[in-house]
Protein backbone atom coordinates (compact mmCIF):
# COMPACT_ATOMS: atom_id res chain seq x y z
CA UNK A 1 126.90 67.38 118.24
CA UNK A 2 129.16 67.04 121.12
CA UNK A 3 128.94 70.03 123.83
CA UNK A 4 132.68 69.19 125.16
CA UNK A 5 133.82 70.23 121.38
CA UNK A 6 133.54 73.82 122.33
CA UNK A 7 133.15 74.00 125.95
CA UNK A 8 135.23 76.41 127.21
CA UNK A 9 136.73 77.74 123.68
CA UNK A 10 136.58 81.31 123.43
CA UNK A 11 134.92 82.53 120.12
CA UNK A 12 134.52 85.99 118.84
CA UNK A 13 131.26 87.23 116.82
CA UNK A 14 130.86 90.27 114.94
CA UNK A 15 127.57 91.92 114.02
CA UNK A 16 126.47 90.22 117.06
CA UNK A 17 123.80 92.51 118.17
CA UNK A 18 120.94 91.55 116.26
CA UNK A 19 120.02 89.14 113.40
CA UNK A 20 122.32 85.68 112.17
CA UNK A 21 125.15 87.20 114.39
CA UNK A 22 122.62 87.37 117.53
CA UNK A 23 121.71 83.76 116.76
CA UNK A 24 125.31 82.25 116.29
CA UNK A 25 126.12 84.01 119.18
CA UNK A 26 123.29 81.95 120.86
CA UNK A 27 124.24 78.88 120.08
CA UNK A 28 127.89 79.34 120.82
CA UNK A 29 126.38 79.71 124.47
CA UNK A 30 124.23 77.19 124.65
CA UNK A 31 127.19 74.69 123.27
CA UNK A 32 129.37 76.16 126.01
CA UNK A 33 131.63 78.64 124.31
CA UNK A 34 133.03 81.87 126.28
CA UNK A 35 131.99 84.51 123.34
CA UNK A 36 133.22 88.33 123.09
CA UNK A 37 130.38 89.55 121.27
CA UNK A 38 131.58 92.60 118.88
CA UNK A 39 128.81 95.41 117.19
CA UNK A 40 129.30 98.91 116.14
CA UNK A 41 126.05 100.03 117.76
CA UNK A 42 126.52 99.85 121.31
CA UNK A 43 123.20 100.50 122.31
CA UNK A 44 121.83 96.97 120.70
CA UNK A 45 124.50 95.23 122.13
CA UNK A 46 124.65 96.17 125.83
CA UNK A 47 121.14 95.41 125.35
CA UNK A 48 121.51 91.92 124.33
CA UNK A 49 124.37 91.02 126.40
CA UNK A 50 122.04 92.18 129.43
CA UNK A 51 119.09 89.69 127.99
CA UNK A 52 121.42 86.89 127.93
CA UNK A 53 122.74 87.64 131.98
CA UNK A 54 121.93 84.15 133.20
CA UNK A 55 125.38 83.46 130.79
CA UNK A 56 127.03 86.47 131.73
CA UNK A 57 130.15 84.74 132.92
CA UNK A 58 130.58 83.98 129.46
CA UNK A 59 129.61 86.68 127.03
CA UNK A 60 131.30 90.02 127.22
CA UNK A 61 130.51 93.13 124.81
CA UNK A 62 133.36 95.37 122.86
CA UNK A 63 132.04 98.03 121.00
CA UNK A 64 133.98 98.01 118.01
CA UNK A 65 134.43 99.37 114.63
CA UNK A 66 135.61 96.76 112.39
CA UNK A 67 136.13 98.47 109.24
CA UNK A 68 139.05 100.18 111.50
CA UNK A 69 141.73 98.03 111.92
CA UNK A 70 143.37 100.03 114.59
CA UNK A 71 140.11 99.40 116.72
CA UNK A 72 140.40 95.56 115.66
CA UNK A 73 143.65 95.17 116.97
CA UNK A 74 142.98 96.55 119.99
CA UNK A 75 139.77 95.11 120.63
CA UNK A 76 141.24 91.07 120.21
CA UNK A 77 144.46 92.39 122.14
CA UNK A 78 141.70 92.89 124.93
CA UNK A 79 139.79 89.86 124.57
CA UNK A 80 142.84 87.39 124.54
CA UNK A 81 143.96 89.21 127.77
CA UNK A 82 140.49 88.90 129.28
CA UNK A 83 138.85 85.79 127.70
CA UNK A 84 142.28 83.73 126.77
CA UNK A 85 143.19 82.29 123.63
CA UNK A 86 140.54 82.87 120.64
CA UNK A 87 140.03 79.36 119.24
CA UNK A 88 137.16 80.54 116.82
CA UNK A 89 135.98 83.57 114.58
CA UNK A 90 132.91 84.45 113.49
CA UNK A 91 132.23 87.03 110.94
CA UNK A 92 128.80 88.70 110.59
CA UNK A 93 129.04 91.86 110.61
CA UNK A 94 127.75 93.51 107.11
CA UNK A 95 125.93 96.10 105.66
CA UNK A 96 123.24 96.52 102.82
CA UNK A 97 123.14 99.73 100.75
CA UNK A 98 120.93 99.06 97.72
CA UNK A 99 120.11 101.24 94.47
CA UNK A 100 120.78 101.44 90.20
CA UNK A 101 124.55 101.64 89.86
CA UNK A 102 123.52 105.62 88.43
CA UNK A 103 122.29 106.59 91.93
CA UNK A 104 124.87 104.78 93.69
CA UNK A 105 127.08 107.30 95.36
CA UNK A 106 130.65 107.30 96.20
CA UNK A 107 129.85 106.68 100.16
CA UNK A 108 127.50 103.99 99.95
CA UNK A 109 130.54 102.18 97.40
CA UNK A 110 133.06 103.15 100.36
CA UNK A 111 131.05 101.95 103.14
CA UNK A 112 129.96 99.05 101.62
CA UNK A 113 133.48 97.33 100.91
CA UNK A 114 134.71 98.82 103.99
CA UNK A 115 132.77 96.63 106.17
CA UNK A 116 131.73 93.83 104.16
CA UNK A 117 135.05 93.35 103.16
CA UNK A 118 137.76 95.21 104.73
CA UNK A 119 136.00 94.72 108.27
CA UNK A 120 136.52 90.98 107.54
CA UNK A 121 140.16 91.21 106.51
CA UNK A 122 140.66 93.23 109.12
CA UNK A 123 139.09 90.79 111.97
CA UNK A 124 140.79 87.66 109.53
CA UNK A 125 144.72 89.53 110.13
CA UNK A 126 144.24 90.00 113.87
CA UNK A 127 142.94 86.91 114.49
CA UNK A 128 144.75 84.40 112.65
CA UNK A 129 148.33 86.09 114.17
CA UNK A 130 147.09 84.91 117.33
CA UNK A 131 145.83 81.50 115.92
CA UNK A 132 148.87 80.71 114.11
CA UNK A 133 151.41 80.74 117.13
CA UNK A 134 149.12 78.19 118.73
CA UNK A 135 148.75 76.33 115.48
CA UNK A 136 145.17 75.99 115.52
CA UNK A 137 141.65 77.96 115.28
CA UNK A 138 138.26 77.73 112.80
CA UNK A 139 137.41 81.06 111.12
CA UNK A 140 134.09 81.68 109.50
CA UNK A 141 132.24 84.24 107.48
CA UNK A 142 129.07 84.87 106.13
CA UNK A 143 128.78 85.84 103.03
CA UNK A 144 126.07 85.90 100.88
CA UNK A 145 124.85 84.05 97.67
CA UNK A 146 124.31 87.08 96.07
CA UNK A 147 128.30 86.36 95.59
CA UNK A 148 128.07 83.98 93.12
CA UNK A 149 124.04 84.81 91.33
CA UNK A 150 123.93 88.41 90.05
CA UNK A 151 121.05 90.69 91.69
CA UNK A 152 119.67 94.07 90.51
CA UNK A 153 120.34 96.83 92.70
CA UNK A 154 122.93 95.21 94.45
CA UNK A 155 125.88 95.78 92.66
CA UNK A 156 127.62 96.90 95.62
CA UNK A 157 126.93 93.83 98.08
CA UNK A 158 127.08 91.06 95.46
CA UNK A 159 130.20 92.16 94.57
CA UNK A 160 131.65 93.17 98.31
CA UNK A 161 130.38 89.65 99.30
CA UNK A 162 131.88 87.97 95.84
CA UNK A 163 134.85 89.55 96.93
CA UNK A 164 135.04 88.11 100.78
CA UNK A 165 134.07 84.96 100.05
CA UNK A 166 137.51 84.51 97.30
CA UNK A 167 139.86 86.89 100.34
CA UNK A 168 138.36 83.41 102.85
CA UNK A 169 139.14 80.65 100.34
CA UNK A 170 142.83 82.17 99.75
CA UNK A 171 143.23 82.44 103.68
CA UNK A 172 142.11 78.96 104.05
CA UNK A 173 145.01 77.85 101.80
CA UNK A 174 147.63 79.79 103.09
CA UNK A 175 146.43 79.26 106.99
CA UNK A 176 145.82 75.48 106.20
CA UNK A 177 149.50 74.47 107.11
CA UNK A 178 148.83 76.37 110.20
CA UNK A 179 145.61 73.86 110.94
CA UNK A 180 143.53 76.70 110.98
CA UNK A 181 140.25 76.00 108.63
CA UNK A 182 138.38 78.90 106.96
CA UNK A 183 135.05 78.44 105.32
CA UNK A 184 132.70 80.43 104.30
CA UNK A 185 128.28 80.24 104.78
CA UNK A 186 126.34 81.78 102.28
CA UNK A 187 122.81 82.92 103.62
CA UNK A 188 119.81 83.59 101.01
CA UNK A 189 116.60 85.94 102.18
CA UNK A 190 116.70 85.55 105.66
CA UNK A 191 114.43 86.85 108.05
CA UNK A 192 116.72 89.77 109.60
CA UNK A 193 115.68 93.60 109.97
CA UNK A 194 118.37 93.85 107.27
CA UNK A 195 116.09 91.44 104.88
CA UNK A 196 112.50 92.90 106.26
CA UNK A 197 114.14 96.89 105.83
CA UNK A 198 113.46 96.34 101.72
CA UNK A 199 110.35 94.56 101.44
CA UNK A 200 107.87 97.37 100.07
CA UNK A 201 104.68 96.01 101.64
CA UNK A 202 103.07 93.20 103.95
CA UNK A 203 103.64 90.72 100.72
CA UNK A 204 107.79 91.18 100.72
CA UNK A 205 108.19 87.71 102.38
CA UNK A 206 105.95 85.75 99.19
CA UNK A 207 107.68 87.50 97.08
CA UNK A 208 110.93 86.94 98.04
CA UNK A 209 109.54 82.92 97.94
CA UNK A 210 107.89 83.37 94.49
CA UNK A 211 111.03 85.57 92.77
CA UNK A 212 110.40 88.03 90.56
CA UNK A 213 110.99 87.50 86.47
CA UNK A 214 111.14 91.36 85.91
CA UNK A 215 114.24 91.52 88.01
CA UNK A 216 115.66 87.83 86.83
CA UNK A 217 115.39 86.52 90.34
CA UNK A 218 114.23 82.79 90.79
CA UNK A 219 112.28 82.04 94.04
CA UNK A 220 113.39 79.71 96.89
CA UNK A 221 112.55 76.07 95.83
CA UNK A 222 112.08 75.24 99.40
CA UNK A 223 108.93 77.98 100.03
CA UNK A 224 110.26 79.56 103.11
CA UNK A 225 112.45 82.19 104.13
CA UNK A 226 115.46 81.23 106.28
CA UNK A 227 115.45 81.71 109.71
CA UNK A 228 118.64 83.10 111.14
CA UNK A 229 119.44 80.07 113.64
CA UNK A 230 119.40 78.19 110.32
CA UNK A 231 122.60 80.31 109.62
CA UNK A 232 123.56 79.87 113.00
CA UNK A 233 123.58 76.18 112.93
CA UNK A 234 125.66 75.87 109.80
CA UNK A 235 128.13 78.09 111.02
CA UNK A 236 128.45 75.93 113.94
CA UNK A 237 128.98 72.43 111.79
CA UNK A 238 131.90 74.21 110.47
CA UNK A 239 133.64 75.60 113.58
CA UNK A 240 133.12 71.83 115.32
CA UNK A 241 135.36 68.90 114.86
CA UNK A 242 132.88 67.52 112.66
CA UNK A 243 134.16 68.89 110.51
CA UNK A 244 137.58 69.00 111.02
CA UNK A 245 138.98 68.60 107.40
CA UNK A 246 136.74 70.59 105.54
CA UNK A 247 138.44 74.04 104.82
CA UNK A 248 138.17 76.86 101.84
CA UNK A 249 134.28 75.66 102.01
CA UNK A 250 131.13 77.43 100.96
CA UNK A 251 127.83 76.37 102.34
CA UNK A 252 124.78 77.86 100.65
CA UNK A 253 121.51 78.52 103.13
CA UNK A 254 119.14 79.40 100.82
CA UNK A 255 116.72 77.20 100.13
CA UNK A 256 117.79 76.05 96.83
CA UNK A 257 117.68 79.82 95.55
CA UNK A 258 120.72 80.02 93.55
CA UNK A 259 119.97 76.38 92.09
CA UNK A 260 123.86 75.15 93.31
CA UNK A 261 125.37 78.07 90.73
C-alpha cells in the first residue's frame, strides 16, 4: 500500500484509547495520517497519546462523549480548525453490556444503543457535513458480526451493531453522489480487554476457538482469535484508494466464524 495515499490526510478515531481503535489509530500513523484521537476516558487516552510522542506532531487527544451530539459537534468544529479538513472517519468506539434479556435493565438497553449506535450517527452527521462541501471523504465503522449471527446474552449488542451496520449502508447510498464511501468491518472474538472482560477462566480464548453447542455458537474455522491490528488493517484497505469504488461494504474479520451468513 502506498504511504503518499494518506500522508498528510487528517483522520479521526473514536474509541481510540485502547483495543482495535488503539491499533487503527497506529497504523494511520505509521501510513502518515495527522489523527485526532477521540475516547470518553481521558485518563487512557492522554496516556496513549503520551506513548506515541515521537508522532506527536500528528496525533492530538479530545476527550469526548460521543453518544452526545452537542459534544460531537464541537469536538470536529475543533479538529477541522486545528488539524484542517477531515478526509477520513473511523468509528470504534462501543460498548458491551451482556446478560438474559429478563435481567437486562432499562440502562444497560439505553447505554448500549446510545453509543453503539447513536454515538456513530452522531460522529456520521458531523462529519459527513464537512465532507460533503469538499465532495470527498471515506467513513468507516466497526461493527460486529454478532450483527448478522444471533448470540445468547447479547441481545443488546447484536442488535445495536445489526442496527449500525444498516444506518452505514443507507449513508453510503445517500453520501455516494457526494464521493464519500462508507463501509462497514465486522470484527469476531478479538483479543481486546472488551473480549478478555467475559471469558470465565484461563480457557476463555479455546473456547471462544472451539464454540460452544449449548449456546449455538460455532467456533472460528481458522483456530485463532483475531488480533486487533487485523481489524486495523482492514479498516485501512477501505479508507485507501485501493479501494476507491467499493462503498456500502461489510468486511467480516472473524476467522470464518459466522460461515459468510
Amino acid at each position: 500500500m502506498n504511504m503518499l495515499q494518506l500522508e498528510g490526510k487528517v483522520a479521526i478515531v473514536t474509541g481510540a484509547a485502547q483495543g482495535i481503535g488503539a491499533a487503527v489509530m497506529r497504523v494511520l500513523l505509521e501510513q502518515g495520517a495527522h489523527v485526532a484521537a477521540i475516547d470518553i476516558n481521558k485518563e487512557k487516552l492522554n496516556h496513549l497519546v503520551s506513548q506515541l510522542n515521537i508522532k506527536k506532531d500528528r496525533i492530538q487527544g479530545f476527550h469526548t462523549d460521543v453518544s452526545k451530539s452537542a459534544e460531537v459537534e464541537q469536538t470536529v468544529a475543533i479538529i477541522e480548525e486545528q488539524l484542517g479538513s477531515i478526509d477520513i472517519l473511523v468509528n470504534v468506539a462501543g460498548i458491551l453490556r451482556m446478560g438474559s434479556i429478563e435481567n437486562f435493565n432499562d440502562e444497560d438497553w439505553k447505554e448500549t444503543f446510545q453509543v453503539n449506535t447513536t454515538g456513530v450517527f452522531n460522529m456520521c452527521r458531523a462529519v459527513s457535513k464537512k465532507m460533503k462541501s469538499r465532495q470527498q471523504g471515506a467513513i468507516v465503522t466497526i461493527s460486529s458480526n454478532a450483527a448478522s449471527v444471533p448470540r445468547m446474552f447479547m441481545s443488546a449488542y447484536a442488535a445495536s451493531k445489526a442496527a449500525t451496520t444498516m444506518f452505514m449502508k443507507c449513508l453510503g447510498l445517500e453520501l455516494a453522489s457526494y464521493n464519500i464511501r462508507c463501509n462497514v468491518v465486522s470484527p469476531g472474538s478479538t483479543e481486546t480487554e472488551m473480549q478478555t472482560s467475559i471469558w470465565e477462566n484461563e480457557h476463555g480464548e479455546r473456547t471462544v476457538i472451539n464454540g460452544s453447542l449449548e449456546q449455538f455458537r460455532v467456533g472460528i474455522p481458522l483456530k485463532k482469535i483475531a488480533q486487533p491490528v487485523d481489524v486495523a488493517k482492514a479498516v485501512l484497505f477501505l479508507i485507501s484508494d485501493d479501494s476507491s469504488h467499493i462503498t456500502m461494504h461489510d468486511i467480516r474479520v472473524d476467522g470464518g466464524a459466522t460461515l459468510g451468513a
